[in-house]
C-alpha atoms as a PDB file:
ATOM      1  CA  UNK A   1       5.132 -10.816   4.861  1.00  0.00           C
ATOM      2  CA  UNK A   2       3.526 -13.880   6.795  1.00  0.00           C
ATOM      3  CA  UNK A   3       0.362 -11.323   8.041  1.00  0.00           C
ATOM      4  CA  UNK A   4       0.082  -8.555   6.090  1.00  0.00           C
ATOM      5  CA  UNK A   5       0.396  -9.725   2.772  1.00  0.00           C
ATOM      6  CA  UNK A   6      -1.814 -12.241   2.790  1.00  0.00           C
ATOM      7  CA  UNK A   7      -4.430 -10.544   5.018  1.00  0.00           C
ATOM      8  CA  UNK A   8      -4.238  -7.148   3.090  1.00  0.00           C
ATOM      9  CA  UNK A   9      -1.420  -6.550   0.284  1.00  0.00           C
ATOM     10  CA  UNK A  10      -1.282  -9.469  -1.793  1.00  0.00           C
ATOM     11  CA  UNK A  11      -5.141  -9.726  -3.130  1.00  0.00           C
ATOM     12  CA  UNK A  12      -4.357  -6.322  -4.916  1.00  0.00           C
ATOM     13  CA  UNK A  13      -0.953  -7.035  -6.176  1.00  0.00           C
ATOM     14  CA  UNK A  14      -2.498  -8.702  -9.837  1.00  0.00           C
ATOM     15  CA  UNK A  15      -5.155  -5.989  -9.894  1.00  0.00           C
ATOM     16  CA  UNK A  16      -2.330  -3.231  -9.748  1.00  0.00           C
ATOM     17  CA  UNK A  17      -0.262  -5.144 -12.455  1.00  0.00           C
ATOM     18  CA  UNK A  18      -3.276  -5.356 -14.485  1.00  0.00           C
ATOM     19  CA  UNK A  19      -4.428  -1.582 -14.313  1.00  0.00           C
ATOM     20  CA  UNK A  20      -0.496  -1.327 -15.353  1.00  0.00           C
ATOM     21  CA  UNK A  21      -0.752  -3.054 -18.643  1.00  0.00           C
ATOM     22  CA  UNK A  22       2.134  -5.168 -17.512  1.00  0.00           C
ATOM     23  CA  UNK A  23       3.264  -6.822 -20.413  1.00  0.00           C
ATOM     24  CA  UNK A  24       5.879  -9.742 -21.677  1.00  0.00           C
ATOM     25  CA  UNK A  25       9.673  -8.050 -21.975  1.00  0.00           C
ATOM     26  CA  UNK A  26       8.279  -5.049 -19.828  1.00  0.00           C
ATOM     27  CA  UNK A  27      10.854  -3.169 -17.509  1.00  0.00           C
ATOM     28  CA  UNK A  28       9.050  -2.597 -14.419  1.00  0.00           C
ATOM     29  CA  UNK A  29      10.293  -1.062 -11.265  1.00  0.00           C
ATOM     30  CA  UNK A  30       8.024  -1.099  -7.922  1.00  0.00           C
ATOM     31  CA  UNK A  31       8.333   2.116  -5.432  1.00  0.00           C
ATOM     32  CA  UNK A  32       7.776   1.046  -2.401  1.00  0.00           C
ATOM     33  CA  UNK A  33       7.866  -2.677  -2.976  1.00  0.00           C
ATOM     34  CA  UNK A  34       8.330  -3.663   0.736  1.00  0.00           C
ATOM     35  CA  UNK A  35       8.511  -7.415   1.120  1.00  0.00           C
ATOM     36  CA  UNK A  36       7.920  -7.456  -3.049  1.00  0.00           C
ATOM     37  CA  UNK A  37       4.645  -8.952  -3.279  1.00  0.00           C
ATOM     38  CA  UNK A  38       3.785  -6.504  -6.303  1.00  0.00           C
ATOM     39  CA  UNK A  39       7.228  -6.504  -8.083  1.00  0.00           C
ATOM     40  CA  UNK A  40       6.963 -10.670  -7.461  1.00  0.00           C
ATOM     41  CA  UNK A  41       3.552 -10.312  -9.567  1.00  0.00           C
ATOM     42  CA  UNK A  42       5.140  -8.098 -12.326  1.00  0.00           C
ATOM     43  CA  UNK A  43       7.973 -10.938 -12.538  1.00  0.00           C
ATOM     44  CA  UNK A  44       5.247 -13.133 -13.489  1.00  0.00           C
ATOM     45  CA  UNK A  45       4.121 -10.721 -16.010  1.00  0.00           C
ATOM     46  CA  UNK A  46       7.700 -10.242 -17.794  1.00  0.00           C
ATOM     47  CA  UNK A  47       8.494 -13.261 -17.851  1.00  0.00           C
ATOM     48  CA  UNK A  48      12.229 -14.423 -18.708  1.00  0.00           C
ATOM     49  CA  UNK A  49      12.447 -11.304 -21.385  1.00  0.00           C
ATOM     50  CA  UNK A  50      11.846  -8.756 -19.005  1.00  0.00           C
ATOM     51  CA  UNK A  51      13.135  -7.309 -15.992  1.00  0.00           C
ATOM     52  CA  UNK A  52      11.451  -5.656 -12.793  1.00  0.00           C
ATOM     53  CA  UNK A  53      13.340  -3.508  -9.716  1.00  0.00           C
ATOM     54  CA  UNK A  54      12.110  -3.287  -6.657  1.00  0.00           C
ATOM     55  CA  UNK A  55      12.862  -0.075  -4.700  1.00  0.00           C
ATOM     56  CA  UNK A  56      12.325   0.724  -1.051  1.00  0.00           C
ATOM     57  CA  UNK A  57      13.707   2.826   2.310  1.00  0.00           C
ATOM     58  CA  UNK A  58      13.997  -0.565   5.053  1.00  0.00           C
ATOM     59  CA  UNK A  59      16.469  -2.792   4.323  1.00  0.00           C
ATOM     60  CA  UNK A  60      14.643  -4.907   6.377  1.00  0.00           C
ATOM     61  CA  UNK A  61      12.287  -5.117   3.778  1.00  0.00           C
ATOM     62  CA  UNK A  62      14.272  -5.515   1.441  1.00  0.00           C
ATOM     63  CA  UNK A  63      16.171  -8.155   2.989  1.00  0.00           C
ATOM     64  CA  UNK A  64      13.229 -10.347   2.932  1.00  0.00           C
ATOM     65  CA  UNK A  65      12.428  -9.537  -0.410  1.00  0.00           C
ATOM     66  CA  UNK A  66      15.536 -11.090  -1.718  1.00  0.00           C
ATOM     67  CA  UNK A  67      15.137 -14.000   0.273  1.00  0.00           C
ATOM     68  CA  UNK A  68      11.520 -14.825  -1.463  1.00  0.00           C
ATOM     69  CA  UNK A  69      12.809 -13.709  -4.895  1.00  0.00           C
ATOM     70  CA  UNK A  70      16.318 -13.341  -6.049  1.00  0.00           C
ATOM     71  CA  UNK A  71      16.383 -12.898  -9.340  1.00  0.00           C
ATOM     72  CA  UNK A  72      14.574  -9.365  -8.635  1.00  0.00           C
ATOM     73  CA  UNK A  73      16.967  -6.379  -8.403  1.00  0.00           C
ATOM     74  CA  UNK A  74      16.008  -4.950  -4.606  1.00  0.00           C
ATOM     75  CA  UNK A  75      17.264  -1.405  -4.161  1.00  0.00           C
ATOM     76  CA  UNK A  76      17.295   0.726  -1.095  1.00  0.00           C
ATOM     77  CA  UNK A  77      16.220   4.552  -2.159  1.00  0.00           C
ATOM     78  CA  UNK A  78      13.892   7.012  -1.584  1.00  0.00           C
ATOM     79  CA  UNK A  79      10.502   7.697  -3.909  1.00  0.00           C
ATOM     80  CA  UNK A  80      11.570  11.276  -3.790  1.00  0.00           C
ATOM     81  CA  UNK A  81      14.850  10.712  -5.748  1.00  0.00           C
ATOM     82  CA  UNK A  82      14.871   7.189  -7.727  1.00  0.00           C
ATOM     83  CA  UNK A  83      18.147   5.856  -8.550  1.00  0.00           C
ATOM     84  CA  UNK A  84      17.545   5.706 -12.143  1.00  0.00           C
ATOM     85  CA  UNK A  85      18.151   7.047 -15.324  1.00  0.00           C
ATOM     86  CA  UNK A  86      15.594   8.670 -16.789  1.00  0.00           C
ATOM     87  CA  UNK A  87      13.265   6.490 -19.044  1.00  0.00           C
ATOM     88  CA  UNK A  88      14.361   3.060 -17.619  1.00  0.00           C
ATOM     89  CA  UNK A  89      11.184   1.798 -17.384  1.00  0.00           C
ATOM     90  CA  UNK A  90       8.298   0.966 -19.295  1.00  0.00           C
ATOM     91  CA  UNK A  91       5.919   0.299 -16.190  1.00  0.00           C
ATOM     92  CA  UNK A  92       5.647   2.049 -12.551  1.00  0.00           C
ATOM     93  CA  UNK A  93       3.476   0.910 -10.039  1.00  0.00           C
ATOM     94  CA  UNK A  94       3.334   1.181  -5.970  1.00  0.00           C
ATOM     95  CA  UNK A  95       0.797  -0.444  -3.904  1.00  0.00           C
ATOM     96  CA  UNK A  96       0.104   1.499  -0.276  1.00  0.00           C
ATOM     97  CA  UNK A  97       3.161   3.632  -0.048  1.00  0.00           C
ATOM     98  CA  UNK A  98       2.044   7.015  -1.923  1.00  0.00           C
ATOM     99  CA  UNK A  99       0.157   8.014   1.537  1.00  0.00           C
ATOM    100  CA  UNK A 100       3.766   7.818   3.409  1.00  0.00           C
ATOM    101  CA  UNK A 101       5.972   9.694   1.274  1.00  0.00           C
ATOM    102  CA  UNK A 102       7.256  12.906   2.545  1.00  0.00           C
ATOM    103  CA  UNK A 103       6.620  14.768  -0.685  1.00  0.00           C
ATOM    104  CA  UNK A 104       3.859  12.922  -2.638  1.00  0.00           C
ATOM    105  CA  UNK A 105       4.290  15.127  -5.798  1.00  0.00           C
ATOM    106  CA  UNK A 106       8.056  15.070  -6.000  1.00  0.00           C
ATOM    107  CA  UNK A 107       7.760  10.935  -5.801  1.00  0.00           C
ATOM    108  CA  UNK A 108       4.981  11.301  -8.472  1.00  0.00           C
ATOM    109  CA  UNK A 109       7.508  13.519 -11.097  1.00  0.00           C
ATOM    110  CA  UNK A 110      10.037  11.259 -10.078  1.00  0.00           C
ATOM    111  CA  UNK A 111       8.086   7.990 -11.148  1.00  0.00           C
ATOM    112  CA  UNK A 112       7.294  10.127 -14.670  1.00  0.00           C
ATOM    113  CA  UNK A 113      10.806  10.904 -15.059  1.00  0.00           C
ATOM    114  CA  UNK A 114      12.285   7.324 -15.564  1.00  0.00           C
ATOM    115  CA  UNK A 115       8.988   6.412 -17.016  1.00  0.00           C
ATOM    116  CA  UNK A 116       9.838   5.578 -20.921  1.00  0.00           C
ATOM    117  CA  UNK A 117       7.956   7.631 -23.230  1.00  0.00           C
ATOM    118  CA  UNK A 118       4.250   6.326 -23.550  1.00  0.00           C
ATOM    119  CA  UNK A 119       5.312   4.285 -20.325  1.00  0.00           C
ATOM    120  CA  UNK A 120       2.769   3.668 -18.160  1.00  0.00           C
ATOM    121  CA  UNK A 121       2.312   3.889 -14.028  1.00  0.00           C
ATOM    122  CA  UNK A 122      -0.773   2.064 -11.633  1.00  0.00           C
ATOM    123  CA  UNK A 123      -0.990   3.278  -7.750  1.00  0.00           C
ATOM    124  CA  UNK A 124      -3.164   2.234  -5.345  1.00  0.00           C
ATOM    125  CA  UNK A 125      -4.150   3.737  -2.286  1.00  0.00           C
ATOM    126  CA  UNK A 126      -6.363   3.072   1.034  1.00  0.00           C
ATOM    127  CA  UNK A 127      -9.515   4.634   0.189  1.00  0.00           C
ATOM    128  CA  UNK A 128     -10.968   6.830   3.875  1.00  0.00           C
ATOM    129  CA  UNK A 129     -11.585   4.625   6.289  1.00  0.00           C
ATOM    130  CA  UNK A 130     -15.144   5.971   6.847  1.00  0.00           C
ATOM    131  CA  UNK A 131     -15.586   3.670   3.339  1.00  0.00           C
ATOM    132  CA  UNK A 132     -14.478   0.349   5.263  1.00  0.00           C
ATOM    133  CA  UNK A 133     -16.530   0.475   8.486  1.00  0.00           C
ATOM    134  CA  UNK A 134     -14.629  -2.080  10.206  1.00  0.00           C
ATOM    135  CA  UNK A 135     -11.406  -0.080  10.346  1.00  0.00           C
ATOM    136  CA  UNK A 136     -13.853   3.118  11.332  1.00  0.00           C
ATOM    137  CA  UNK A 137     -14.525   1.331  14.098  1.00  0.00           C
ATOM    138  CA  UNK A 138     -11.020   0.459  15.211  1.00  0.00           C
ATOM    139  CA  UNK A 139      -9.814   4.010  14.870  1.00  0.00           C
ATOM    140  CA  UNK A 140     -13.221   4.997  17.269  1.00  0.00           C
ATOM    141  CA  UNK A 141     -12.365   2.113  19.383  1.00  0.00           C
ATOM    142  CA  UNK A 142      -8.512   3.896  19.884  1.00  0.00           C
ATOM    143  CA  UNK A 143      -9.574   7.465  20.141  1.00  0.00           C
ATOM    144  CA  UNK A 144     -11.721   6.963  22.943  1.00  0.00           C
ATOM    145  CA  UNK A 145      -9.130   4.437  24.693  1.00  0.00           C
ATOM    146  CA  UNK A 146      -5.909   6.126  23.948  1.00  0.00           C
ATOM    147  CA  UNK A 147      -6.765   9.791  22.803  1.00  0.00           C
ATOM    148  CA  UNK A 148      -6.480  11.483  19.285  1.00  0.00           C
ATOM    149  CA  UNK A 149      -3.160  11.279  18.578  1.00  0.00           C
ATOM    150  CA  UNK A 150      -2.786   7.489  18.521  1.00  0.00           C
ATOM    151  CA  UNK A 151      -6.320   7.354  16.630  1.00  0.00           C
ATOM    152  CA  UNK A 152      -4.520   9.776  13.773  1.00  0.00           C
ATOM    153  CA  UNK A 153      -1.559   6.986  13.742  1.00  0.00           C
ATOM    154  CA  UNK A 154      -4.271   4.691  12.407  1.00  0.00           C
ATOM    155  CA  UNK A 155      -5.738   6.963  10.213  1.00  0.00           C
ATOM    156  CA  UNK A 156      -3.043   7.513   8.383  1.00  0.00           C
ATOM    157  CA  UNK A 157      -3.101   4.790   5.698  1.00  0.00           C
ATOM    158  CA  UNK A 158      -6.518   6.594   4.570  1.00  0.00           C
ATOM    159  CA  UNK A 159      -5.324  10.064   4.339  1.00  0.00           C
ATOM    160  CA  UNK A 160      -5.754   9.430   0.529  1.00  0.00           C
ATOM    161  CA  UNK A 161      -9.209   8.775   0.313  1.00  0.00           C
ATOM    162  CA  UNK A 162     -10.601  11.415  -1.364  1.00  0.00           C
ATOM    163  CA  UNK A 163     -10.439  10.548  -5.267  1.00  0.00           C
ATOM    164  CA  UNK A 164     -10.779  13.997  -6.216  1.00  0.00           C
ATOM    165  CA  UNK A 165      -7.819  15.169  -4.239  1.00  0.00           C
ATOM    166  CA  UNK A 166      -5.983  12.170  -5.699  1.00  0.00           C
ATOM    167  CA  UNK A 167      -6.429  12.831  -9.011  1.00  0.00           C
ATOM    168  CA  UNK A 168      -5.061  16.193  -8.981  1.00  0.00           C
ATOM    169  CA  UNK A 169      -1.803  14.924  -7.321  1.00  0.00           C
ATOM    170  CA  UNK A 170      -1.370  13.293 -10.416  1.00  0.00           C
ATOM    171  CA  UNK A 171      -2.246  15.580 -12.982  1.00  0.00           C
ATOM    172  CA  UNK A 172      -0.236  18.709 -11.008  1.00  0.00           C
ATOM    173  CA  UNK A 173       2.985  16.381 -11.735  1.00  0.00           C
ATOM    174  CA  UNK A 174       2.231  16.267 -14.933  1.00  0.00           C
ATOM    175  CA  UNK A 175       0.887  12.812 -15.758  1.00  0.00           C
ATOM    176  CA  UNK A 176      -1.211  12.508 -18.821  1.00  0.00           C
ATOM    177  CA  UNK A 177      -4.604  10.213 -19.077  1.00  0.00           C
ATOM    178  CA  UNK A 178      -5.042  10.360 -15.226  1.00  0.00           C
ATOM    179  CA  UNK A 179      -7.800   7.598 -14.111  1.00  0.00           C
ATOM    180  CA  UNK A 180      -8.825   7.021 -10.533  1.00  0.00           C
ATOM    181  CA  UNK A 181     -10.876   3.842  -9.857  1.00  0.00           C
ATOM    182  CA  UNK A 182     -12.454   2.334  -7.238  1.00  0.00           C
ATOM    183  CA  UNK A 183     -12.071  -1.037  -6.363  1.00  0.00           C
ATOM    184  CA  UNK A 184     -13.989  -3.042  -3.620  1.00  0.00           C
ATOM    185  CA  UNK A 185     -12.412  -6.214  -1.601  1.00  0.00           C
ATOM    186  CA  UNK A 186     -11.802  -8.109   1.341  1.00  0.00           C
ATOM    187  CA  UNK A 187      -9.658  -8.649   4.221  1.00  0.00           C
ATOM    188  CA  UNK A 188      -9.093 -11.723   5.684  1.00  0.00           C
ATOM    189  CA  UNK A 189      -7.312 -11.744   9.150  1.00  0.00           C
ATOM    190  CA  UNK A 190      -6.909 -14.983  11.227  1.00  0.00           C
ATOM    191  CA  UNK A 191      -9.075 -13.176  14.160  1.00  0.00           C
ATOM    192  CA  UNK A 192      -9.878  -9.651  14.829  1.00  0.00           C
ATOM    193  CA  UNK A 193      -7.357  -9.867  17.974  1.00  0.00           C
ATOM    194  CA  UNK A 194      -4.856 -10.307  15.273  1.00  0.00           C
ATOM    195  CA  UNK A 195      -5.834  -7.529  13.840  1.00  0.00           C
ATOM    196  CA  UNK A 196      -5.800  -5.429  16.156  1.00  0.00           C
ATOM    197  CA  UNK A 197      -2.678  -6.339  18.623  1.00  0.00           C
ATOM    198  CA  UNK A 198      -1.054  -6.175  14.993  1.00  0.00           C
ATOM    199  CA  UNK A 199      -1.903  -2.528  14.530  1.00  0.00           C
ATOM    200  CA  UNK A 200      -1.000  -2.122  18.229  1.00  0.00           C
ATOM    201  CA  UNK A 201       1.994  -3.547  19.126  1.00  0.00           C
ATOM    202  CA  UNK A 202       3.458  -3.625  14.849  1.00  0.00           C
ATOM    203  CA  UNK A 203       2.099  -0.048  13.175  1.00  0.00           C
ATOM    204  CA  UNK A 204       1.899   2.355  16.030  1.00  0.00           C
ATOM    205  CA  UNK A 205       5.175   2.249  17.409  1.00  0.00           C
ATOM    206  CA  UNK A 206       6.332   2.939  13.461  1.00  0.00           C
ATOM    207  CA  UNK A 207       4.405   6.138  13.837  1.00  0.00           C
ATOM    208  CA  UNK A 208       5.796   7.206  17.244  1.00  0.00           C
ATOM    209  CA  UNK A 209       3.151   6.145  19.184  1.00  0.00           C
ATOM    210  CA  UNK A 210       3.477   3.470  22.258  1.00  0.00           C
ATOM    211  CA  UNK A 211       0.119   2.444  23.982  1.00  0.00           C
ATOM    212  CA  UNK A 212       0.687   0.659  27.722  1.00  0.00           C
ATOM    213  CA  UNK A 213      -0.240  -2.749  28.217  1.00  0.00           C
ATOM    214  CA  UNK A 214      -3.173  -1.130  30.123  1.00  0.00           C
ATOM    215  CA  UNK A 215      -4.243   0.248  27.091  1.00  0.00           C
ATOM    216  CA  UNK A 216      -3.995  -2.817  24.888  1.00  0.00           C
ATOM    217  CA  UNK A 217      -5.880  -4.544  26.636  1.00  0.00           C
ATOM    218  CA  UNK A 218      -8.659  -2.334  26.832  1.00  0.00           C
ATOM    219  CA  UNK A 219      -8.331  -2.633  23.094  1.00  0.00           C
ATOM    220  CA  UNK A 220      -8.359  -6.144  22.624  1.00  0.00           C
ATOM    221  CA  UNK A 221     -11.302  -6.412  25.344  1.00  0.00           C
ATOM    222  CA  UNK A 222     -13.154  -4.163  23.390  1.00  0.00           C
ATOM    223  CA  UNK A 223     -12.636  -5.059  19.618  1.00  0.00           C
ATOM    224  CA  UNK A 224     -14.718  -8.151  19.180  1.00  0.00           C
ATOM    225  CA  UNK A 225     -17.487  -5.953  19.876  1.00  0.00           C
ATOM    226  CA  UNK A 226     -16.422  -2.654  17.841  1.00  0.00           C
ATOM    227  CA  UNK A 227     -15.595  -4.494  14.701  1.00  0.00           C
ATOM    228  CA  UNK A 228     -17.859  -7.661  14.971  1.00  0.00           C
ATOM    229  CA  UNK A 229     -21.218  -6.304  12.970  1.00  0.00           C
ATOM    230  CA  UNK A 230     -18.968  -5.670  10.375  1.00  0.00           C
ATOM    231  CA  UNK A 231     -17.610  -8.773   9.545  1.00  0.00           C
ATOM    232  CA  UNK A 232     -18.576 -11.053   6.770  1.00  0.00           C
ATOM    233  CA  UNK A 233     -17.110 -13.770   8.558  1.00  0.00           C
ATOM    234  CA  UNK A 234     -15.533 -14.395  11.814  1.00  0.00           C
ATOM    235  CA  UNK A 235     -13.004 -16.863  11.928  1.00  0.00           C
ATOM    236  CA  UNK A 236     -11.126 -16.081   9.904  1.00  0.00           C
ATOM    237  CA  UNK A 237     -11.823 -12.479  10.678  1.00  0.00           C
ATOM    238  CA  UNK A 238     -12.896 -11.306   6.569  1.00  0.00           C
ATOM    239  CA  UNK A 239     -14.094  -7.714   6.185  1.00  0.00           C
ATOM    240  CA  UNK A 240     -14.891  -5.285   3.308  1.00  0.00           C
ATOM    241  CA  UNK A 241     -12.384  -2.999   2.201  1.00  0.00           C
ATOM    242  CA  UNK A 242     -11.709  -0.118  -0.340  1.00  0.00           C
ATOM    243  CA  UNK A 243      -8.754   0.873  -2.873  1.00  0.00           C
ATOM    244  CA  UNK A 244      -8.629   4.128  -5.236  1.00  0.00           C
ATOM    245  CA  UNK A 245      -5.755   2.453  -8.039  1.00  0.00           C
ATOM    246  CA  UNK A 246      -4.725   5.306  -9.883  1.00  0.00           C
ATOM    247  CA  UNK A 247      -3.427   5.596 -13.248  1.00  0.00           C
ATOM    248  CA  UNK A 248      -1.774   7.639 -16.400  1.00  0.00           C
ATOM    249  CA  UNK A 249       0.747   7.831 -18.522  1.00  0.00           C
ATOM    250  CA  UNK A 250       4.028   9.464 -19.459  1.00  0.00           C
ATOM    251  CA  UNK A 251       2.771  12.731 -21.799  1.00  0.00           C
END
């Protein structure tokens, strides 16, 4: 919540309710809402006649999320079987949590199924990191430090990137009007070390992978120059980056 949001999640979070169509009265429910920085947007959208849930696996998260906003209902669940009725909702959206599910089609029919009829769903993935150079060159920077495996840790945020593929998920669950678009932004970290001893020492060990200290270093020695040409500016560390937000609707 205090570094990723702000450096990464939160920019998109009125884009994704827009693409959405959130609307006044709306019930909206967020998969993968994390810390809530998209469901606290749809809130805003809703207003006092609506209502928005925010669903996630880490209570952590969750935890956290109830803290910044407690008149949201936080649930703890799984994308792959929602706690809800079916058509509860007028609006689904998920911001950087299709990529993570263990079965991305199952989450998408479940998102359909307590979609309301005409109800309508926004989610937005990493686009490949190939499209936002400065993360290529992280994930170079760790294969050649720390081997394959660890680089594939990193990659995997970006394992959606091809729009194509994307698409398909979504119409092969049966979602109607299926839109991908591509949006362009920015990241803004408070340095690139903090970017980096973030994905380090915070997102590997998530994926199973622990570097030594050795290793880190190496990293950390070696970023400023990796990542540098590819900065717009450099402190704060601000960088391009690229988001496929896709959308449909309930047939």
């Amino acid at each position: 919540e205090a570094l990723f949001v702000p450096a990464l999640f939160g920019p998109w979070a009125p884009t994704v309710a827009k693409r959405a169509r959130i609307r006044p009265g709306q019930r909206v429910l967020d998969v993968a809402c994390g810390t809530g920085v998209l469901a606290r947007e749809a809130a805003l959208r809703v207003g006092p006649a609506g209502y928005v849930t925010g669903l996630d696996p880490n209570t952590g998260m969750l935890a956290v999320a109830n803290q910044l906003a407690p008149q949201i209902e936080w649930k703890e669940g799984a994308a792959e079987s929602l706690p809800f009725g079916n058509q509860t909702f007028d609006a689904v959206v998920s911001q950087f949590g299709l990529m993570f599910f263990r079965d991305r089609g199952q989450a998408v029919r479940e998102m359909l199924r307590v979609l309301g009829e005409g109800g309508r769903m926004a989610v937005a993935v990493w686009d490949a990191s190939e499209s936002m150079p400065a993360y290529a060159a992280e994930v170079d920077l760790l294969e050649g430090i720390a081997g394959k495996e660890a680089a594939d840790a990193l990659r995997a945020p970006f394992v959606l990137g091809k729009k194509g593929e994307l698409k398909s998920l979504f119409h092969d669950a049966g979602t109607g009007s299926v839109e991908a678009a591509t949006h362009r932004g920015t990241a803004r970290f408070p340095s690139v070390r903090t970017m980096v001893e973030a994905d380090l020492r915070g997102w590997l060990p998530v994926m199973g992978v622990l570097l030594t200290e050795v290793q880190i270093n190496r990293m950390l020695r070696g970023a400023e120059q990796a990542i540098g040409p590819y900065l717009i500016e450099r402190e704060p560390a601000v960088f391009e980056v690229s988001v496929h937000i896709v959308t449909g609707e309930k047939r």
